[in-house]
Protein backbone atom coordinates (compact mmCIF):
# COMPACT_ATOMS: atom_id res chain seq x y z
CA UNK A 1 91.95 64.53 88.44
CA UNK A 2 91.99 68.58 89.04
CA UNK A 3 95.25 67.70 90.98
CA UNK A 4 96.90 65.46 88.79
CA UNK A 5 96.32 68.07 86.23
CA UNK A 6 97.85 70.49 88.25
CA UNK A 7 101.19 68.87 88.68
CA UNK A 8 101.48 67.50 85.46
CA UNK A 9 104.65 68.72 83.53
CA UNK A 10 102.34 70.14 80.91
CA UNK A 11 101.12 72.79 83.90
CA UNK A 12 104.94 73.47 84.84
CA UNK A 13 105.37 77.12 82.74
CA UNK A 14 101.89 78.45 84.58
CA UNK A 15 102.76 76.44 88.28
CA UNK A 16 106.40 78.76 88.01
CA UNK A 17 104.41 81.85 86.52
CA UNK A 18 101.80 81.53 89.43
CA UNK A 19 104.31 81.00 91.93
CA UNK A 20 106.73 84.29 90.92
CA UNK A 21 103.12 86.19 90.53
CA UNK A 22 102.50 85.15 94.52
CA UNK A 23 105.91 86.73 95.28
CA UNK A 24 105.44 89.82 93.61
CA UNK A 25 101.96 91.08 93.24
CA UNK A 26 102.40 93.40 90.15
CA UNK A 27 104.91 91.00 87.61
CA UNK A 28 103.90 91.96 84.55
CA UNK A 29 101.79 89.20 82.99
CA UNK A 30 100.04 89.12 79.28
CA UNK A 31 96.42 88.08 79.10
CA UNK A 32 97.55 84.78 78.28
CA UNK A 33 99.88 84.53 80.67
CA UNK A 34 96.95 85.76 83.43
CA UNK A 35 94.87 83.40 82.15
CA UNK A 36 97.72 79.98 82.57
CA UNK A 37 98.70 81.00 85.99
CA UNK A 38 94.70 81.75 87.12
CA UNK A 39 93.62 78.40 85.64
CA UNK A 40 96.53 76.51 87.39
CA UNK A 41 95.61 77.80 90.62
CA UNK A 42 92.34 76.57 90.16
CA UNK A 43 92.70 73.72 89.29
CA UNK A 44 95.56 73.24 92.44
CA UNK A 45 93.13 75.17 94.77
CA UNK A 46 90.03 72.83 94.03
CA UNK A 47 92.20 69.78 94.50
CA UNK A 48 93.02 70.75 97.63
CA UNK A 49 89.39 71.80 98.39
CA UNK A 50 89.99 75.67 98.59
CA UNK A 51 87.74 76.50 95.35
CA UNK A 52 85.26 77.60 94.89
CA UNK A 53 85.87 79.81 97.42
CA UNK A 54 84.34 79.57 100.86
CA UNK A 55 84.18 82.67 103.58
CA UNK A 56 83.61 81.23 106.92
CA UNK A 57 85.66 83.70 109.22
CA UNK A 58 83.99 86.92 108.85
CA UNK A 59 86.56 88.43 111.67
CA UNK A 60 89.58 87.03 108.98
CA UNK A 61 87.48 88.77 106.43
CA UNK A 62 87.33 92.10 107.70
CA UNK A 63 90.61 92.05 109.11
CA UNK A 64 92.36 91.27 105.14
CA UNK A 65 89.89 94.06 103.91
CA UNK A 66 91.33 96.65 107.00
CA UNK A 67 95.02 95.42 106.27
CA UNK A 68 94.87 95.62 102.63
CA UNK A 69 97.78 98.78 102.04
CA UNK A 70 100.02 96.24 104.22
CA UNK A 71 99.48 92.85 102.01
CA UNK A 72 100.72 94.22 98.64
CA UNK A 73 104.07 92.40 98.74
CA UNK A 74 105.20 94.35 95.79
CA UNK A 75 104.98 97.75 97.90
CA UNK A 76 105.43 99.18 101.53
CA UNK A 77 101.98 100.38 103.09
CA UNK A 78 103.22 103.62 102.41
CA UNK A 79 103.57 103.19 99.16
CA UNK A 80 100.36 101.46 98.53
CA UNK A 81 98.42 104.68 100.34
CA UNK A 82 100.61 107.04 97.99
CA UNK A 83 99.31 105.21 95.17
CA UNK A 84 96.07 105.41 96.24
CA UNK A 85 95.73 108.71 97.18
CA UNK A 86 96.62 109.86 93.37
CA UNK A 87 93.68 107.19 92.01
CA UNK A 88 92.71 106.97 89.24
CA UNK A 89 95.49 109.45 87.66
CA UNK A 90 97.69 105.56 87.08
CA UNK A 91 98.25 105.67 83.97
CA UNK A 92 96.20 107.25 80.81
CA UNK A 93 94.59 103.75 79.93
CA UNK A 94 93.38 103.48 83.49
CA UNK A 95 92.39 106.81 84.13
CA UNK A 96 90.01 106.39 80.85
CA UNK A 97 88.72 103.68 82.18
CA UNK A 98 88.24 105.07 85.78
CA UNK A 99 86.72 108.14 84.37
CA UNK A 100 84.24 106.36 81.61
CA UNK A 101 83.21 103.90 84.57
CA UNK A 102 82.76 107.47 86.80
CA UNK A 103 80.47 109.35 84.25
CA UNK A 104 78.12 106.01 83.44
CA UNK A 105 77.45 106.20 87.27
CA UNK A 106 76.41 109.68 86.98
CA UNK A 107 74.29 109.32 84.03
CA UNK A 108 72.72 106.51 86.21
CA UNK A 109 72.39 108.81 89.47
CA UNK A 110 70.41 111.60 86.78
CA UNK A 111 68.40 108.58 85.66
CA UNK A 112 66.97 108.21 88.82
CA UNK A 113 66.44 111.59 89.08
CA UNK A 114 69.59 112.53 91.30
CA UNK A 115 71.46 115.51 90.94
CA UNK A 116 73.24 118.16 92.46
CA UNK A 117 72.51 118.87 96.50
CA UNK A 118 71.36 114.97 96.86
CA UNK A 119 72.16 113.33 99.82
CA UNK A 120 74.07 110.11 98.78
CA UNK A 121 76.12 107.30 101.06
CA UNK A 122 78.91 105.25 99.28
CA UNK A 123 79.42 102.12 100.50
CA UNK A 124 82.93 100.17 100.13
CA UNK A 125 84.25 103.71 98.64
CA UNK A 126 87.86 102.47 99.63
CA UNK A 127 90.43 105.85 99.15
CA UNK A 128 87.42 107.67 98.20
CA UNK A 129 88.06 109.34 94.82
CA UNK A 130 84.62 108.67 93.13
CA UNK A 131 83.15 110.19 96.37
CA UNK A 132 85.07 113.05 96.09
CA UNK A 133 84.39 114.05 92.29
CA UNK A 134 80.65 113.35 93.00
CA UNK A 135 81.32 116.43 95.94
CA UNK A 136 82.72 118.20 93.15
CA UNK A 137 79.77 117.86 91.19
CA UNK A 138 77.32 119.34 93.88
CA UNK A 139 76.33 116.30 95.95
CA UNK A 140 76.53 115.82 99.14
CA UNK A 141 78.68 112.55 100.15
CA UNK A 142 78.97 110.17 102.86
CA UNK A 143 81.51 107.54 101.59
CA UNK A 144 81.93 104.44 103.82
CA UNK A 145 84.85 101.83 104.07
CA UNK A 146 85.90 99.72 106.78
CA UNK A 147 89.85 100.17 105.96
CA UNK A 148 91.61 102.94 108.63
CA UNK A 149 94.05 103.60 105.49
CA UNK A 150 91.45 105.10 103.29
CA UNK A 151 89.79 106.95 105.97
CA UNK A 152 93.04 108.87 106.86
CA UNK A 153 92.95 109.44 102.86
CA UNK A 154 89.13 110.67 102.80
CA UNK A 155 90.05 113.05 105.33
CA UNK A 156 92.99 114.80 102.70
CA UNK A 157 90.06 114.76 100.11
CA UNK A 158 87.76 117.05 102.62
CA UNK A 159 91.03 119.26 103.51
CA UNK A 160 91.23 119.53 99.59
CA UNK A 161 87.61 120.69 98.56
CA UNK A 162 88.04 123.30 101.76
CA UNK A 163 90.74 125.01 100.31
CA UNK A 164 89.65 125.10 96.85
CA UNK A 165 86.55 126.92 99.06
CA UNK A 166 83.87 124.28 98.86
CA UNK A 167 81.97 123.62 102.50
CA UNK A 168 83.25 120.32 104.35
CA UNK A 169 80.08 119.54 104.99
CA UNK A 170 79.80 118.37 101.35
CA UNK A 171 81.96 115.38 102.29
CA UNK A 172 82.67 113.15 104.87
CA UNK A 173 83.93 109.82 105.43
CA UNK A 174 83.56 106.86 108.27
CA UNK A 175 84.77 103.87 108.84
CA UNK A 176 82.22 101.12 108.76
CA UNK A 177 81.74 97.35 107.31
CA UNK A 178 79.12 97.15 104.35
CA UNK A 179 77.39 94.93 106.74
CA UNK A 180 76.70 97.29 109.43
CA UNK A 181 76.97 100.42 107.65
CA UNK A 182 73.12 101.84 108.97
CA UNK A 183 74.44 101.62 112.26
CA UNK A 184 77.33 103.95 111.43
CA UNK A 185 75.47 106.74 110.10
CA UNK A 186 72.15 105.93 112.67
CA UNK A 187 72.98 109.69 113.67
CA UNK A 188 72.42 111.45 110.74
CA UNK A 189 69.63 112.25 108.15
CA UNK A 190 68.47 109.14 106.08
CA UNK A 191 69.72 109.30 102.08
CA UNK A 192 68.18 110.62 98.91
CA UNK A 193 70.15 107.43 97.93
CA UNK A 194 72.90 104.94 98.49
CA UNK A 195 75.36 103.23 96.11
CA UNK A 196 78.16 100.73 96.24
CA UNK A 197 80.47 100.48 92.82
CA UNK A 198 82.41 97.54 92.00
CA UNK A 199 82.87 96.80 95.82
CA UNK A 200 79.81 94.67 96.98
CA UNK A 201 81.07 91.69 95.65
CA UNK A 202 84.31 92.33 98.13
CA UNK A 203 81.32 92.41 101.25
CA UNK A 204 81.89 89.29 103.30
CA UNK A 205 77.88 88.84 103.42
CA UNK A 206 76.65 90.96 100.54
CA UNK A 207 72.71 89.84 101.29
CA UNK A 208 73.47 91.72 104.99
CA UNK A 209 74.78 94.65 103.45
CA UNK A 210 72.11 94.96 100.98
CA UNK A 211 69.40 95.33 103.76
CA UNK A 212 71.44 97.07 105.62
CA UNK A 213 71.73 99.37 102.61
CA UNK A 214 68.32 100.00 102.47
CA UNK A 215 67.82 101.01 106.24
CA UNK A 216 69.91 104.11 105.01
CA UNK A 217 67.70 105.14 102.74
CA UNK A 218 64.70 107.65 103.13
CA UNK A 219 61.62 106.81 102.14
CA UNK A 220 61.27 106.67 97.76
CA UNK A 221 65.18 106.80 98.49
CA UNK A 222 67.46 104.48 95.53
CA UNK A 223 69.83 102.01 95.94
CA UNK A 224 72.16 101.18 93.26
CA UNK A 225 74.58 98.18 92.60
CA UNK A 226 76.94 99.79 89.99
CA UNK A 227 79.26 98.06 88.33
CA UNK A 228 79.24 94.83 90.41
CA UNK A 229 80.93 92.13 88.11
CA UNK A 230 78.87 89.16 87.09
CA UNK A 231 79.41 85.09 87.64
CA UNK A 232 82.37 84.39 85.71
CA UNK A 233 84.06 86.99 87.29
CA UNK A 234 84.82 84.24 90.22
CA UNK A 235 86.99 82.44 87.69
CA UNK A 236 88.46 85.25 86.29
CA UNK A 237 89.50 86.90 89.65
CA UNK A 238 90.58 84.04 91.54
CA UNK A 239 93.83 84.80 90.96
CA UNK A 240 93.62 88.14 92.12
CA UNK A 241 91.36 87.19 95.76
CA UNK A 242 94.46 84.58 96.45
CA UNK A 243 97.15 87.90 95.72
CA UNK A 244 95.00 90.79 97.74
CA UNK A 245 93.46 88.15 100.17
CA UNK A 246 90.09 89.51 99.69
CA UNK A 247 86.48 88.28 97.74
CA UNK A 248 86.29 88.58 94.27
CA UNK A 249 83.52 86.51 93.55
CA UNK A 250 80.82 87.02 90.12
CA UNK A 251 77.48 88.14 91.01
CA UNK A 252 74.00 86.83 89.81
CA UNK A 253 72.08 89.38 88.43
CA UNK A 254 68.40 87.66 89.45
CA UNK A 255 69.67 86.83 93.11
CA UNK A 256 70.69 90.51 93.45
CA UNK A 257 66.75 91.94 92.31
CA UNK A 258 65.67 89.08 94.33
CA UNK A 259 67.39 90.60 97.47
CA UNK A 260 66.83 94.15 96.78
CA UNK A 261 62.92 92.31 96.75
CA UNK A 262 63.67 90.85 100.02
CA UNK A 263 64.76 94.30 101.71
CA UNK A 264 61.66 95.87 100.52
CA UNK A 265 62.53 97.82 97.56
CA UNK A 266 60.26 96.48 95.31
CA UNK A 267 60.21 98.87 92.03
CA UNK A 268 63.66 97.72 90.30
CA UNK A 269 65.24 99.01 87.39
CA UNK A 270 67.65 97.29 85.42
CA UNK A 271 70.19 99.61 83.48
CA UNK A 272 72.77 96.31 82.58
CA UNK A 273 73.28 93.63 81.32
CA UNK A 274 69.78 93.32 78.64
CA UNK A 275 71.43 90.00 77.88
CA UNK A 276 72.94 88.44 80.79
CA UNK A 277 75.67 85.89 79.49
CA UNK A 278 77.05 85.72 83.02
CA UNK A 279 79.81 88.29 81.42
CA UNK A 280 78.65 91.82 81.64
CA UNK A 281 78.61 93.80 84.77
CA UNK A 282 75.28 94.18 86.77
CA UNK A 283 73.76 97.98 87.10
CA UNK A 284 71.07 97.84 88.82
CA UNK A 285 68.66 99.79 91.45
CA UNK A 286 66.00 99.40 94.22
CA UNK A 287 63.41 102.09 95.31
CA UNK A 288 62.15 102.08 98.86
CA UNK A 289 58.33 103.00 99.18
CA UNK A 290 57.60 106.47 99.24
CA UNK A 291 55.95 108.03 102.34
CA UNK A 292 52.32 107.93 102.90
CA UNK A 293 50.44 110.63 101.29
């Protein structure tokens, strides 16, 4: 039925706007038009069994996540990494909503009684900017992505707070999948905390990458799942997973406390959504047991 649907002459204005939006990742499309082209490739995709989406290559995974300045087909790699390194000074409607997303995480961070001179790891931090204005603001950062790309950018960020005379041992970066990340930073200090914003839902296992979160942490140490998008976001995003070749799959906001649970941070806090209507993003954080007394 999905299929017939799908190549029905009623579905031919979305099939074309789909197919010009695989060809060239940023044409301009209206929310309605964003909304035809995602549905039609949905309703193709689960015809042809590809939807919901499945990850069963976690080597294919990593490698579209590593490759990700080279599959924009809009832009050269270079241009993609120029882009990025200016993020999130886009546009002014972005950078709003960069910078209100930016200062909620910070409010969250003082919540849980972080500020300046903590110790925090970033996981998924991709080109690194949120990791280098929480530097700025007196912490001390360890951002982690798996993508060579955004490591070569982290590094400009630490040549940047040097010369505007800030110590480089305020921020550092290393590459690393969410999955493994405790055994990238085994060598150093465990965290006052570690957070992952709007990027866990990219992690090819995100259960793994929660527990390996929490090996990170020392003990009474946070973790916090900001901004991870909740279930609908699956639908919403499809289109965009099939143009970036990555995961962009919703979240459940009781299976993430549940696995926070499971890696043995058992006093959770809640900051969003109060009323989960599978729409709102999740915010939410998991204390390890403090040390013995």
């Amino acid at each position: 039925m999905a299929g017939w649907v799908a190549s029905g002459p009623w579905c031919a204005p979305a099939r074309r706007l789909m197919e010009r939006n695989l060809a060239r990742y940023d044409l301009p499309l209206s929310h309605a038009g964003k909304l035809a082209a995602g549905s039609w490739l949905i309703l193709r995709d689960y015809a042809d069994g590809r939807f919901p989406p499945r990850f069963e290559d976690q080597q294919a995974a990593y490698r579209a996540e590593m490759e990700f300045h080279s599959s924009m087909n809009s832009y050269t790699r270079e241009q993609s990494i120029a882009g990025h390194v200016v993020k999130p000074f886009w546009t002014p409607r972005m950078f709003s909503g960069y910078t209100r997303a930016f200062t909620r995480l910070w409010e969250v961070l003082q919540a849980l009684d972080l500020g300046p001179g903590a110790r925090l790891l970033e996981l998924g931090c991709g080109a690194g900017w949120m990791t280098e204005f929480l530097a700025l603001g007196g912490f001390s950062l360890v951002g982690t992505t798996i993508a060579p790309d955004d490591i070569a950018i982290g590094e400009g960020r630490v040549r940047s707070l040097v010369a505007r005379g800030l110590p480089a041992e305020r921020l550092q970066f290393r590459q690393a999948p969410m999955e493994s990340v405790d055994a990238a930073v085994a060598d150093l200090p465990r965290f006052d905390a570690v957070f992952v914003f709007e990027a866990l839902h990219h992690a090819y296992d995100w259960q793994a990458a929660i527990h390996a979160a929490a090996r990170c942490l020392k003990p009474g140490g946070w973790l916090l799942l900001a901004n991870e998008p909740n279930r609908l976001h699956t639908f919403v995003s499809y289109r965009v997973s099939r143009l970036t070749n990555t995961h962009e799959i919703g979240m459940s906001g009781p299976a993430l406390r549940a696995e926070l649970r499971r890696a043995g941070l058992d006093e959770i806090r809640t900051f969003a959504p109060r009323l989960d209507l599978r729409i709102t993003a999740h915010w939410v954080a998991g204390r390890s047991a403090p040390a013995p007394v």
